[in-house]
PDB file of N, CA and C in Angstrom:
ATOM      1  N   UNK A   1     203.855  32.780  47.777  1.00  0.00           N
ATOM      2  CA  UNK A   1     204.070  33.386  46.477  1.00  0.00           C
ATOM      3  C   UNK A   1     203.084  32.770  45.482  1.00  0.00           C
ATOM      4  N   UNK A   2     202.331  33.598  44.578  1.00  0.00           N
ATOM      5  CA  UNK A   2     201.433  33.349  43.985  1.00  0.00           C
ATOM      6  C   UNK A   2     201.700  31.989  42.883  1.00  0.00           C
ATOM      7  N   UNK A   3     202.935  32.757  42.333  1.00  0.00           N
ATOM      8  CA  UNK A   3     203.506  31.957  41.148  1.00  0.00           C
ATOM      9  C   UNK A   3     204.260  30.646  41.200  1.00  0.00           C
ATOM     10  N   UNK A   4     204.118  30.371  43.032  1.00  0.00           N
ATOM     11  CA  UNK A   4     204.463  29.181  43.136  1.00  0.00           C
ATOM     12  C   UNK A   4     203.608  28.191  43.447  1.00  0.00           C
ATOM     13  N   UNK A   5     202.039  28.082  42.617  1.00  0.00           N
ATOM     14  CA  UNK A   5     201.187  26.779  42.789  1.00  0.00           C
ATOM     15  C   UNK A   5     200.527  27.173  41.212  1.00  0.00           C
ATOM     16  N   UNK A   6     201.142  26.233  40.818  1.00  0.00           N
ATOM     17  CA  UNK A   6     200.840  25.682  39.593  1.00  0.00           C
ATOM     18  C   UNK A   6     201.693  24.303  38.907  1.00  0.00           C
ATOM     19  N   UNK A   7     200.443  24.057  37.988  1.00  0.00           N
ATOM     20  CA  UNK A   7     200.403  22.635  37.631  1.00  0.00           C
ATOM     21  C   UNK A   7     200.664  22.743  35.780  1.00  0.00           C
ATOM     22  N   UNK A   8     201.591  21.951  35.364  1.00  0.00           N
ATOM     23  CA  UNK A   8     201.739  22.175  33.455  1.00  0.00           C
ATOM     24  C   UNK A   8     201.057  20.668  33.643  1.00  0.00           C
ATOM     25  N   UNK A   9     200.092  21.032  32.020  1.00  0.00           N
ATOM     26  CA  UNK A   9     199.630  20.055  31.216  1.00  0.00           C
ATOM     27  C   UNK A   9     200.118  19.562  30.330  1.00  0.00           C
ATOM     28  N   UNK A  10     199.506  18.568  29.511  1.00  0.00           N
ATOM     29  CA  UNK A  10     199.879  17.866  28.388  1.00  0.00           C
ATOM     30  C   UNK A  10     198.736  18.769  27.617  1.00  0.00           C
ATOM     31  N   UNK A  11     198.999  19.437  26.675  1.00  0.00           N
ATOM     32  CA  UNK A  11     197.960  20.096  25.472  1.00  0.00           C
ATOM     33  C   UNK A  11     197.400  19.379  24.643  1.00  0.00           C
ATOM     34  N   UNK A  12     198.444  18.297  23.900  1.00  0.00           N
ATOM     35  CA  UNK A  12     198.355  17.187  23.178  1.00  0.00           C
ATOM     36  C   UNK A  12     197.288  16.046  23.488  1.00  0.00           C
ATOM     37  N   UNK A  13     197.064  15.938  24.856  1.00  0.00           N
ATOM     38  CA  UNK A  13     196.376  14.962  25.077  1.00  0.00           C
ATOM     39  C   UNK A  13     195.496  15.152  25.279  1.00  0.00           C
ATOM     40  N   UNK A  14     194.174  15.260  24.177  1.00  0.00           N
ATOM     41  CA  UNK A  14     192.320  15.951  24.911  1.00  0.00           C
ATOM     42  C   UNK A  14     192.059  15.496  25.808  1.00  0.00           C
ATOM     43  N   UNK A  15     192.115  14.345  25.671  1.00  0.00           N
ATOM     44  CA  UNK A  15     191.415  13.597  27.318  1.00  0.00           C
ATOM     45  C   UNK A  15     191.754  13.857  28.448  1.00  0.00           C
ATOM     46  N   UNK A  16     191.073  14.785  29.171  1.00  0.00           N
ATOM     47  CA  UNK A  16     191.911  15.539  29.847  1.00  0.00           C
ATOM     48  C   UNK A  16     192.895  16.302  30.588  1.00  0.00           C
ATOM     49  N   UNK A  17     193.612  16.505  29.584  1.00  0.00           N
ATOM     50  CA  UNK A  17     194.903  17.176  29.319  1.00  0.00           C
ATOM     51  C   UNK A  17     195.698  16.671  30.804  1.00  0.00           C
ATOM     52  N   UNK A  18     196.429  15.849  30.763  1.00  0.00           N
ATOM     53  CA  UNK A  18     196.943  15.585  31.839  1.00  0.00           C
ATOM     54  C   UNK A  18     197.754  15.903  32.455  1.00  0.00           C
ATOM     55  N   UNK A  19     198.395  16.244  33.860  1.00  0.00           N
ATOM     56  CA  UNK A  19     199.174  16.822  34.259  1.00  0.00           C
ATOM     57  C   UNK A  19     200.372  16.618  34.160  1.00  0.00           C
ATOM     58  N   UNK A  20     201.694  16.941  33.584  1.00  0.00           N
ATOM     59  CA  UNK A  20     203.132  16.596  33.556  1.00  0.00           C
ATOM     60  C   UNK A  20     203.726  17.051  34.294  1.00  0.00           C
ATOM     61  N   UNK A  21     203.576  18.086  35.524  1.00  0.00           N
ATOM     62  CA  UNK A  21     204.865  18.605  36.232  1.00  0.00           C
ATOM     63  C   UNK A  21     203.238  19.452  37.080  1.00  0.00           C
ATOM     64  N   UNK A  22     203.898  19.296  38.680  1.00  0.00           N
ATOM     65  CA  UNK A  22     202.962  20.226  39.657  1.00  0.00           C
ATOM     66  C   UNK A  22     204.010  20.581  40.575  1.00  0.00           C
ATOM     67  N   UNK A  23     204.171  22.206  40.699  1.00  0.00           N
ATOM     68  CA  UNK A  23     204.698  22.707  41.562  1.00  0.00           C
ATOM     69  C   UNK A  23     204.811  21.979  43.177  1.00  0.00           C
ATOM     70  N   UNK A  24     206.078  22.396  44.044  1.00  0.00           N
ATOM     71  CA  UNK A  24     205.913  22.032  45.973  1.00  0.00           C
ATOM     72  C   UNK A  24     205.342  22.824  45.856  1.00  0.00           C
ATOM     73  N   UNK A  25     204.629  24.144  45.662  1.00  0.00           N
ATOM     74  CA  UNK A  25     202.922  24.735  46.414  1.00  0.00           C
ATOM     75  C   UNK A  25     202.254  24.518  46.079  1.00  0.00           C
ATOM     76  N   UNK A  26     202.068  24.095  44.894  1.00  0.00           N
ATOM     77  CA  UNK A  26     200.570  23.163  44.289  1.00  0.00           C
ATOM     78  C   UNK A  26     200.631  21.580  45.188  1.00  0.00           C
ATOM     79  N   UNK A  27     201.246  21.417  45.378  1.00  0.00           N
ATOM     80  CA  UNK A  27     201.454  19.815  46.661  1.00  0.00           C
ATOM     81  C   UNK A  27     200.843  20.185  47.381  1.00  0.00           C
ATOM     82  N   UNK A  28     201.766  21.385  48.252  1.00  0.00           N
ATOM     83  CA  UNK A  28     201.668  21.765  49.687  1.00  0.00           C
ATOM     84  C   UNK A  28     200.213  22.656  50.025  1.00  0.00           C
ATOM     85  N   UNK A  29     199.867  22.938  49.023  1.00  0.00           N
ATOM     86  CA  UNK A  29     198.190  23.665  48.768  1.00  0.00           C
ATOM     87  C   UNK A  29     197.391  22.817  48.544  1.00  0.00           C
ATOM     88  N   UNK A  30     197.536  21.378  48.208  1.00  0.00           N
ATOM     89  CA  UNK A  30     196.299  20.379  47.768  1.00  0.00           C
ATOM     90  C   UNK A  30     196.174  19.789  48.605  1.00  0.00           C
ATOM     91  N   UNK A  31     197.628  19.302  49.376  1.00  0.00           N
ATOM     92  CA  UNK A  31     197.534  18.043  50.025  1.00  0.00           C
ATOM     93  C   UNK A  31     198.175  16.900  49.240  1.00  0.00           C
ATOM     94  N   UNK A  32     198.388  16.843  48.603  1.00  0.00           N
ATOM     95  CA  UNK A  32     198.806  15.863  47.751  1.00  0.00           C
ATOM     96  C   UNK A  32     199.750  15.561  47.273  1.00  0.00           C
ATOM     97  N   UNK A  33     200.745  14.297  47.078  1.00  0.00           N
ATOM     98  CA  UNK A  33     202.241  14.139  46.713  1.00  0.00           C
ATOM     99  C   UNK A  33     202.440  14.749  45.309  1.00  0.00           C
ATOM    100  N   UNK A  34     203.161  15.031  44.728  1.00  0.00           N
ATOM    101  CA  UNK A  34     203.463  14.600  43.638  1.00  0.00           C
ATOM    102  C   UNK A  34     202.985  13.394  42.670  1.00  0.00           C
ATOM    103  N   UNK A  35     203.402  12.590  42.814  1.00  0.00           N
ATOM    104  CA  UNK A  35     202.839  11.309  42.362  1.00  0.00           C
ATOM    105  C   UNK A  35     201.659  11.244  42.398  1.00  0.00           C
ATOM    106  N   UNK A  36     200.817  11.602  43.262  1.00  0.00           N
ATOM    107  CA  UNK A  36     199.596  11.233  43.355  1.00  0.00           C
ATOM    108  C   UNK A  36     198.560  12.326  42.561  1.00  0.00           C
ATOM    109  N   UNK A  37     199.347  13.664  41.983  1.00  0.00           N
ATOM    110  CA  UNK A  37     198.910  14.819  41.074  1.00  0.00           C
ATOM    111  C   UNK A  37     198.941  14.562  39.681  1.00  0.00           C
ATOM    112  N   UNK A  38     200.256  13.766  39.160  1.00  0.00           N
ATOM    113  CA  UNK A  38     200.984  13.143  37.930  1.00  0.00           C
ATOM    114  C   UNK A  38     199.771  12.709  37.301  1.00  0.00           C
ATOM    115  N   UNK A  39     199.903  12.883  35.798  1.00  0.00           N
ATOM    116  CA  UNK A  39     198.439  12.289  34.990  1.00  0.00           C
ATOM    117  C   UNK A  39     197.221  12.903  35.445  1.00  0.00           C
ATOM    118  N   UNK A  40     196.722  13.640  36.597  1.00  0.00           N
ATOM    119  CA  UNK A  40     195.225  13.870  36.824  1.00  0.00           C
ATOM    120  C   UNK A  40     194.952  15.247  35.450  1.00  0.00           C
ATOM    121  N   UNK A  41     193.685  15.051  35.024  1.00  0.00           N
ATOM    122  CA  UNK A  41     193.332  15.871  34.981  1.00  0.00           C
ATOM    123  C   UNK A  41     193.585  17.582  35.124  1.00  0.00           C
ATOM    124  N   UNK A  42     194.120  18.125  33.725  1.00  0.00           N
ATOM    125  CA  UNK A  42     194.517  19.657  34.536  1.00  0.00           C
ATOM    126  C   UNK A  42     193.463  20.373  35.080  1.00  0.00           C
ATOM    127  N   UNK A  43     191.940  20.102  34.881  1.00  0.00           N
ATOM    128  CA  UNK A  43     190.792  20.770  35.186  1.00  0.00           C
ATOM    129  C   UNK A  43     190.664  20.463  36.870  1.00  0.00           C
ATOM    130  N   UNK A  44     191.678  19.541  37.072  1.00  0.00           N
ATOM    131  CA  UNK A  44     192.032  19.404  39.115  1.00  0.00           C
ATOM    132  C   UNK A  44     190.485  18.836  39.794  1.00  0.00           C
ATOM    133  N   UNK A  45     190.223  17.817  38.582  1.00  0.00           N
ATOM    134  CA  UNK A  45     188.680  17.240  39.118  1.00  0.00           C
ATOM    135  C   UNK A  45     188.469  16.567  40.962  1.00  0.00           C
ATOM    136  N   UNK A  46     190.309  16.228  41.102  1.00  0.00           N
ATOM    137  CA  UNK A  46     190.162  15.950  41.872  1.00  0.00           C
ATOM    138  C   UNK A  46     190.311  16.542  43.347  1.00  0.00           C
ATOM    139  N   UNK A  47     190.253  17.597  43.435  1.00  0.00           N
ATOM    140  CA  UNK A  47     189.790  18.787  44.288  1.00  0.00           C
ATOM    141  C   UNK A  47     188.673  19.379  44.245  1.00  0.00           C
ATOM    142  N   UNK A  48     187.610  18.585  42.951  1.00  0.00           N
ATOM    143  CA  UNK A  48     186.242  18.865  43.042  1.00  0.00           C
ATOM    144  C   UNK A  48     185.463  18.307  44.399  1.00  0.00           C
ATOM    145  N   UNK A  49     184.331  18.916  45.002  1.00  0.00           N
ATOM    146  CA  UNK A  49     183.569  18.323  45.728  1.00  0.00           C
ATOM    147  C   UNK A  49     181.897  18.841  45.885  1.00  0.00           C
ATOM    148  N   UNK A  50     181.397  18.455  46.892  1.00  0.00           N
ATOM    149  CA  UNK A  50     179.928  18.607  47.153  1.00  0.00           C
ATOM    150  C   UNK A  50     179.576  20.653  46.750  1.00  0.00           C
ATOM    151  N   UNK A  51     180.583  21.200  47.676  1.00  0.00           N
ATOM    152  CA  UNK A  51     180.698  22.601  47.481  1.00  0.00           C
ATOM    153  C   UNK A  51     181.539  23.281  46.409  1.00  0.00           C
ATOM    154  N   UNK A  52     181.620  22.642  44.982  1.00  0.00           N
ATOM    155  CA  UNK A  52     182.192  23.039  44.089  1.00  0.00           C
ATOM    156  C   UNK A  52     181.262  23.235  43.112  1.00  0.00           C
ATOM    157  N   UNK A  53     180.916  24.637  42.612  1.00  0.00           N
ATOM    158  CA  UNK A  53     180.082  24.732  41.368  1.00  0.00           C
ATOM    159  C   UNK A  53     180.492  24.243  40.183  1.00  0.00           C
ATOM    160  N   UNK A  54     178.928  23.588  39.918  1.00  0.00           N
ATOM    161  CA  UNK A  54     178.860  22.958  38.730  1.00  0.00           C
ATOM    162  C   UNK A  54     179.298  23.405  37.457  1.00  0.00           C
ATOM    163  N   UNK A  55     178.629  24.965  37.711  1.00  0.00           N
ATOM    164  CA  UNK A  55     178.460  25.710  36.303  1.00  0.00           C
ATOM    165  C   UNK A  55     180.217  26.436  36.404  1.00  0.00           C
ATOM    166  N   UNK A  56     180.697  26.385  37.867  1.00  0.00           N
ATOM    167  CA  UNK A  56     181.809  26.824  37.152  1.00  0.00           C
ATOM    168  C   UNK A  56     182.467  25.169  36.422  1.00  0.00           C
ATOM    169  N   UNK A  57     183.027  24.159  37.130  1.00  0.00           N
ATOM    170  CA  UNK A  57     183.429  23.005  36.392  1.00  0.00           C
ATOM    171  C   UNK A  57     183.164  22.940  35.198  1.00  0.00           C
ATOM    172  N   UNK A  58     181.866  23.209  34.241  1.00  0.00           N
ATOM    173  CA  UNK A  58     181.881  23.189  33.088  1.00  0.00           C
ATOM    174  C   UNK A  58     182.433  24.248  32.873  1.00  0.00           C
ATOM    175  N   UNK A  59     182.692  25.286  33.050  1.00  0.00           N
ATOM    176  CA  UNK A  59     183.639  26.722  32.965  1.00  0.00           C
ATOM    177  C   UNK A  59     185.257  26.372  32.632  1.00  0.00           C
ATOM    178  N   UNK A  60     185.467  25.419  33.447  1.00  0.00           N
ATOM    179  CA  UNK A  60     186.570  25.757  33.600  1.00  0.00           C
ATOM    180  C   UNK A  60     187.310  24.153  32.782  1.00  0.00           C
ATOM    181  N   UNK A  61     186.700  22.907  32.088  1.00  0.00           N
ATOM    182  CA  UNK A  61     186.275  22.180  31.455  1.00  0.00           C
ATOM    183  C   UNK A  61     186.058  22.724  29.806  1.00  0.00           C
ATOM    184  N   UNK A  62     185.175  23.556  29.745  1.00  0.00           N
ATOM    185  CA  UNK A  62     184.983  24.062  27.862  1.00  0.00           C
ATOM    186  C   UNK A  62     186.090  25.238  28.237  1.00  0.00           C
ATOM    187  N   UNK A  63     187.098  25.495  29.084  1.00  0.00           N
ATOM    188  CA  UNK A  63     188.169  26.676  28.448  1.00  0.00           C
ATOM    189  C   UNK A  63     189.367  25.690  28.027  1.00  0.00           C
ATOM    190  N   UNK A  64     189.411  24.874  28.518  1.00  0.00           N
ATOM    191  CA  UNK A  64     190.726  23.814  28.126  1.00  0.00           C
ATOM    192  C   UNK A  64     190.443  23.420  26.690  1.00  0.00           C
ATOM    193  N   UNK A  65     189.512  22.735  26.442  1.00  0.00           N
ATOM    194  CA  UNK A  65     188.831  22.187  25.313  1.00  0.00           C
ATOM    195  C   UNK A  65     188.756  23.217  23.986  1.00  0.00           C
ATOM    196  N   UNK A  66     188.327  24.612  24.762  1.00  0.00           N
ATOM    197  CA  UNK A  66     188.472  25.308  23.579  1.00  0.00           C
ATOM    198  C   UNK A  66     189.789  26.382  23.602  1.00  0.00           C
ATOM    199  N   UNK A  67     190.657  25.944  24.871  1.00  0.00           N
ATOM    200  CA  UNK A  67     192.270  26.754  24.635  1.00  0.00           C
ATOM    201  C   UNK A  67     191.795  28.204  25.066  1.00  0.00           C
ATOM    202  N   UNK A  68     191.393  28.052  25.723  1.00  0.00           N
ATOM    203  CA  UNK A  68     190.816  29.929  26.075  1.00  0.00           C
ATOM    204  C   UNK A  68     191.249  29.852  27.509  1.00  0.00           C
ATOM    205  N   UNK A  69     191.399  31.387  27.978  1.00  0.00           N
ATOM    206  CA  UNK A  69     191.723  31.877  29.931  1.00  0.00           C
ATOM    207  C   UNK A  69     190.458  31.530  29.815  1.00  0.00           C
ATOM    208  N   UNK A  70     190.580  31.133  31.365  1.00  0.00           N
ATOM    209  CA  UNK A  70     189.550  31.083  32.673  1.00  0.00           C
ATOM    210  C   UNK A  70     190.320  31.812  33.822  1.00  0.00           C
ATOM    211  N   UNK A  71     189.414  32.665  34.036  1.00  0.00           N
ATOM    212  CA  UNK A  71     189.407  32.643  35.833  1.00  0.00           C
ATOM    213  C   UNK A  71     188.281  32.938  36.603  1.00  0.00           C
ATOM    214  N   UNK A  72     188.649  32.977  37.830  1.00  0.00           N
ATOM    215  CA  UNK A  72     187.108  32.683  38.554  1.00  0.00           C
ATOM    216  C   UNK A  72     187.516  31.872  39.890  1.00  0.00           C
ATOM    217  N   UNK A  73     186.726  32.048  41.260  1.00  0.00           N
ATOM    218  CA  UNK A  73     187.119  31.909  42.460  1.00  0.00           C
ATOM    219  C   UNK A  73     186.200  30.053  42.342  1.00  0.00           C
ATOM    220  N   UNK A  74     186.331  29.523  43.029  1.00  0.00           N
ATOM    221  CA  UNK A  74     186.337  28.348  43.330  1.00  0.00           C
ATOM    222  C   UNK A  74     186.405  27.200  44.161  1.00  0.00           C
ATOM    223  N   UNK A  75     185.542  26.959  44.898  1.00  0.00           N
ATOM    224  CA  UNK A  75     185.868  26.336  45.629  1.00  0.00           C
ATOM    225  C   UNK A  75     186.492  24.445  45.636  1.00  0.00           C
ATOM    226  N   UNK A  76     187.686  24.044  46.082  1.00  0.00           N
ATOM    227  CA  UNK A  76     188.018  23.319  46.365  1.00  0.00           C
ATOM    228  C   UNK A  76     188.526  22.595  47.717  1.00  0.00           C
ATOM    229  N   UNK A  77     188.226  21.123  47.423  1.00  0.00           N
ATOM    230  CA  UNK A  77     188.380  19.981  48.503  1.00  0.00           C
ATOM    231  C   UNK A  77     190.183  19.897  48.340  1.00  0.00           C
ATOM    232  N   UNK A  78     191.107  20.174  49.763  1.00  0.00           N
ATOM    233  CA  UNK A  78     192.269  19.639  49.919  1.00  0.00           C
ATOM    234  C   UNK A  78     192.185  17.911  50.309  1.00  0.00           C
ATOM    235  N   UNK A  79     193.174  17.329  50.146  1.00  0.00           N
ATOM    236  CA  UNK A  79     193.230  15.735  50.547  1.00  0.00           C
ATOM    237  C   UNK A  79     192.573  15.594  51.704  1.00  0.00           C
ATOM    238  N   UNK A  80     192.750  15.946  52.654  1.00  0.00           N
ATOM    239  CA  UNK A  80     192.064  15.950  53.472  1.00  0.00           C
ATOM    240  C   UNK A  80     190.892  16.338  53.998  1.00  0.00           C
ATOM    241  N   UNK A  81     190.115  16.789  53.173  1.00  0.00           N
ATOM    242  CA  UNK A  81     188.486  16.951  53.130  1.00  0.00           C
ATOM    243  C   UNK A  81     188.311  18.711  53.235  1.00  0.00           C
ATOM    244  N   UNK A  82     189.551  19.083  53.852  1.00  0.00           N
ATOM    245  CA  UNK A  82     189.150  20.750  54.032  1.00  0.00           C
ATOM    246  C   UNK A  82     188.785  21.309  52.480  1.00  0.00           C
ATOM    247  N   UNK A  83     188.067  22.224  52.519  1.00  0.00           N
ATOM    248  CA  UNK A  83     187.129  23.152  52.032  1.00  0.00           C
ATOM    249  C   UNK A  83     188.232  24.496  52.232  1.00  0.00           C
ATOM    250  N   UNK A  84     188.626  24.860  50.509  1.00  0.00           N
ATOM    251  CA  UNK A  84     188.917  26.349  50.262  1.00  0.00           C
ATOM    252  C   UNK A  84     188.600  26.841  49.778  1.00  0.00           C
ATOM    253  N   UNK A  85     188.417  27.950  49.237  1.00  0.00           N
ATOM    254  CA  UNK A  85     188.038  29.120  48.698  1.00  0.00           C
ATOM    255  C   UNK A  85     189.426  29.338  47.594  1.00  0.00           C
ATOM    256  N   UNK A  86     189.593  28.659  46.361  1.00  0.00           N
ATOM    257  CA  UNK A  86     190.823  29.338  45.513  1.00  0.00           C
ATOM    258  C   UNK A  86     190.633  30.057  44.399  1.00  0.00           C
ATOM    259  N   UNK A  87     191.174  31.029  44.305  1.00  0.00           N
ATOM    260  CA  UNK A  87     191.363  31.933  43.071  1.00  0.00           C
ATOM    261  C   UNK A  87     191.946  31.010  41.872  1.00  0.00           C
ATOM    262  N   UNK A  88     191.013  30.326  40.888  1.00  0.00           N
ATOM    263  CA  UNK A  88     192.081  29.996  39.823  1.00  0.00           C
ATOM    264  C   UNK A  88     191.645  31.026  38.507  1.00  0.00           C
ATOM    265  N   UNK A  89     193.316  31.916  39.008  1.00  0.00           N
ATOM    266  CA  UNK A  89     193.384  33.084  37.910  1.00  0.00           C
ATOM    267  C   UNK A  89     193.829  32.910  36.762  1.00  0.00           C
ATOM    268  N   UNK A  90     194.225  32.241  36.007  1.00  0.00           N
ATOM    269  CA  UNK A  90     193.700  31.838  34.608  1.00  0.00           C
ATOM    270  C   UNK A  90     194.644  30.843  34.384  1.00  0.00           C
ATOM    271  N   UNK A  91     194.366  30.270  32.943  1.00  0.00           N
ATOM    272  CA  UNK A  91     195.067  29.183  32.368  1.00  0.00           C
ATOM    273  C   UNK A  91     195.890  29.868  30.735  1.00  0.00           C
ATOM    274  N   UNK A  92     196.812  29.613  30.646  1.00  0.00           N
ATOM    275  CA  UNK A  92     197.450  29.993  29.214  1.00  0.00           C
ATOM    276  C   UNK A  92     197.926  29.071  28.532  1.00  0.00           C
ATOM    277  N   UNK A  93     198.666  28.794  27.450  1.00  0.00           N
ATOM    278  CA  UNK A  93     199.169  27.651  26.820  1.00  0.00           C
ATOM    279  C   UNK A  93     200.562  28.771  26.790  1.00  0.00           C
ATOM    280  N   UNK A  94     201.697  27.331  26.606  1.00  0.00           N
ATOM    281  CA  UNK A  94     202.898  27.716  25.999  1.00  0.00           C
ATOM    282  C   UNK A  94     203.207  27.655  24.445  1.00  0.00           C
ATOM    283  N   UNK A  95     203.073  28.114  24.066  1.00  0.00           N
ATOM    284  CA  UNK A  95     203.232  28.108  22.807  1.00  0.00           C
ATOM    285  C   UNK A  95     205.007  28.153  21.981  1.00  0.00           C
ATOM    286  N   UNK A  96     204.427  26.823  21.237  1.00  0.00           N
ATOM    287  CA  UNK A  96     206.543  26.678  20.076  1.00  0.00           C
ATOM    288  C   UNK A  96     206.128  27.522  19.213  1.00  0.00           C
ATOM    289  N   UNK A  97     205.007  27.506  18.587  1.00  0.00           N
ATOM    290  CA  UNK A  97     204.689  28.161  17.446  1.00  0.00           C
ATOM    291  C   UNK A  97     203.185  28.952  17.425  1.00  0.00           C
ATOM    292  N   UNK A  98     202.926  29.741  16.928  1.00  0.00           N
ATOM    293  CA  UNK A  98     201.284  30.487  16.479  1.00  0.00           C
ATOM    294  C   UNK A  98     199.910  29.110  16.074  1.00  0.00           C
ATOM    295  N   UNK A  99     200.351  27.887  16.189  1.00  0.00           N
ATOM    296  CA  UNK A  99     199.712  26.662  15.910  1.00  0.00           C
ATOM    297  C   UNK A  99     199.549  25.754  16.545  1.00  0.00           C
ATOM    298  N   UNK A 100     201.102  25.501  17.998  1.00  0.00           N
ATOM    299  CA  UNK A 100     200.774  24.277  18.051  1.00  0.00           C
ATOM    300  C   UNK A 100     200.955  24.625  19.548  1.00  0.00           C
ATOM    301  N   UNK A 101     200.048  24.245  20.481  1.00  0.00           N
ATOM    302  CA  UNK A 101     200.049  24.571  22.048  1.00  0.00           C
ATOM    303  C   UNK A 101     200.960  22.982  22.420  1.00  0.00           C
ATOM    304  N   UNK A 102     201.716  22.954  23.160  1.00  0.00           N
ATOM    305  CA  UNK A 102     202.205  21.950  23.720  1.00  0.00           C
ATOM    306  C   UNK A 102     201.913  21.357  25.136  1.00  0.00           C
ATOM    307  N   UNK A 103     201.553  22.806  25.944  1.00  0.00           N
ATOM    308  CA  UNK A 103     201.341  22.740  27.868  1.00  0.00           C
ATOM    309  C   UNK A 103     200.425  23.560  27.706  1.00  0.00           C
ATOM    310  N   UNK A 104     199.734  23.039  28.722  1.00  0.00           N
ATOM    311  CA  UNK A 104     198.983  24.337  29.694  1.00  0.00           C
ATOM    312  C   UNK A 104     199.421  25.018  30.993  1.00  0.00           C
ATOM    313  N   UNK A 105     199.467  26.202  31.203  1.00  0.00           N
ATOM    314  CA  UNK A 105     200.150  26.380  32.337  1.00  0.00           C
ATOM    315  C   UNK A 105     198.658  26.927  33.077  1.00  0.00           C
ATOM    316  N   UNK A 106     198.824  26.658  34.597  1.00  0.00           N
ATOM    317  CA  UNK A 106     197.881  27.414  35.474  1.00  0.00           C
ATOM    318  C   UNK A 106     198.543  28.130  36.031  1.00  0.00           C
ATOM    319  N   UNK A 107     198.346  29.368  35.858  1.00  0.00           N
ATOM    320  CA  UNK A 107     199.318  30.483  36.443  1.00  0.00           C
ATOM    321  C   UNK A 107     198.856  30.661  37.832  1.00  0.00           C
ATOM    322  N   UNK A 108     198.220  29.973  38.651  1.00  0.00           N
ATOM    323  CA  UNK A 108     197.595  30.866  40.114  1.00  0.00           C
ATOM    324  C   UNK A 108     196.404  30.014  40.263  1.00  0.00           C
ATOM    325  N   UNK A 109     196.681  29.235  41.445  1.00  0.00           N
ATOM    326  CA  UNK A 109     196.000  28.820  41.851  1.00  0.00           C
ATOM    327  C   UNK A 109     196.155  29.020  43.601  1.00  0.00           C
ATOM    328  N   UNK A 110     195.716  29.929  43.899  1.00  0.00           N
ATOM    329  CA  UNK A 110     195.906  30.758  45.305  1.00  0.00           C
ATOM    330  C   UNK A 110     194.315  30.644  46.681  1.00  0.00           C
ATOM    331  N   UNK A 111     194.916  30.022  47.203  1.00  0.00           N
ATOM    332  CA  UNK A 111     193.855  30.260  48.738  1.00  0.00           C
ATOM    333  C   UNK A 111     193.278  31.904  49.039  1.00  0.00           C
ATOM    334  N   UNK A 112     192.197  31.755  48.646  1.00  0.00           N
ATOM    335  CA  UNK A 112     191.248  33.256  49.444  1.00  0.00           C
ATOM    336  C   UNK A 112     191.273  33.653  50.878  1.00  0.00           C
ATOM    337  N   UNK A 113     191.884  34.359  51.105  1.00  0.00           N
ATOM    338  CA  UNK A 113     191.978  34.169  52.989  1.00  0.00           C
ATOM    339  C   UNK A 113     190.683  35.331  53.269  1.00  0.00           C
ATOM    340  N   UNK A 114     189.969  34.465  54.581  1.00  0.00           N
ATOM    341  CA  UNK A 114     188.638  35.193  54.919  1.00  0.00           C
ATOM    342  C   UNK A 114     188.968  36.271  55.252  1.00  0.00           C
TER     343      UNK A 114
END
């Protein structure tokens, strides 16, 4: 299910917005505990690798920064070194008010099957 791999941010915190809560399919899709997702980065630097575009990373880096969707296919490193192909279909904020973003949500972060 699509809507079950995603990760909420901290909005509040520029430095890169850190993660407060990651879905069991965002685990079970990374490789990665819980704990070991907690605080990273919502831009998921750490599923960056050798075969991850640059120009998207800054893509997907200045949409947080400036609160805007991204989407765009992507390749990412699971814990274990495998190489996927993921759809990350966009990012939104939750919004209390017309002013103040609190989370980021990643709505879809989904494996491309060949």
């Amino acid at each position: 299910m699509v809507d079950s791999n995603f990760i909420l941010a901290n909005a509040q915190v520029a430095k890169g917005f850190p993660i407060v809560y990651c879905s069991d399919g965002f685990c079970e899709l990374a490789g990665f505990a819980r704990t070991e997702v907690m605080q990273k980065s919502c831009s998921c630097k750490f599923l960056f690798g050798v075969e991850t575009n640059e120009q998207l990373m800054l893509q997907i880096e200045k949409s947080l920064e400036e609160k805007t969707e991204f989407k765009g296919e992507i390749m990412f490193y699971k814990k274990n070194g495998e190489l996927v192909l993921f759809d990350w279909c966009s990012l939104d904020s939750c919004e209390r008010s017309a002013s103040f973003n609190s989370h980021w949500r990643n709505c879809s972060i989904t494996p491309i099957k060949a």
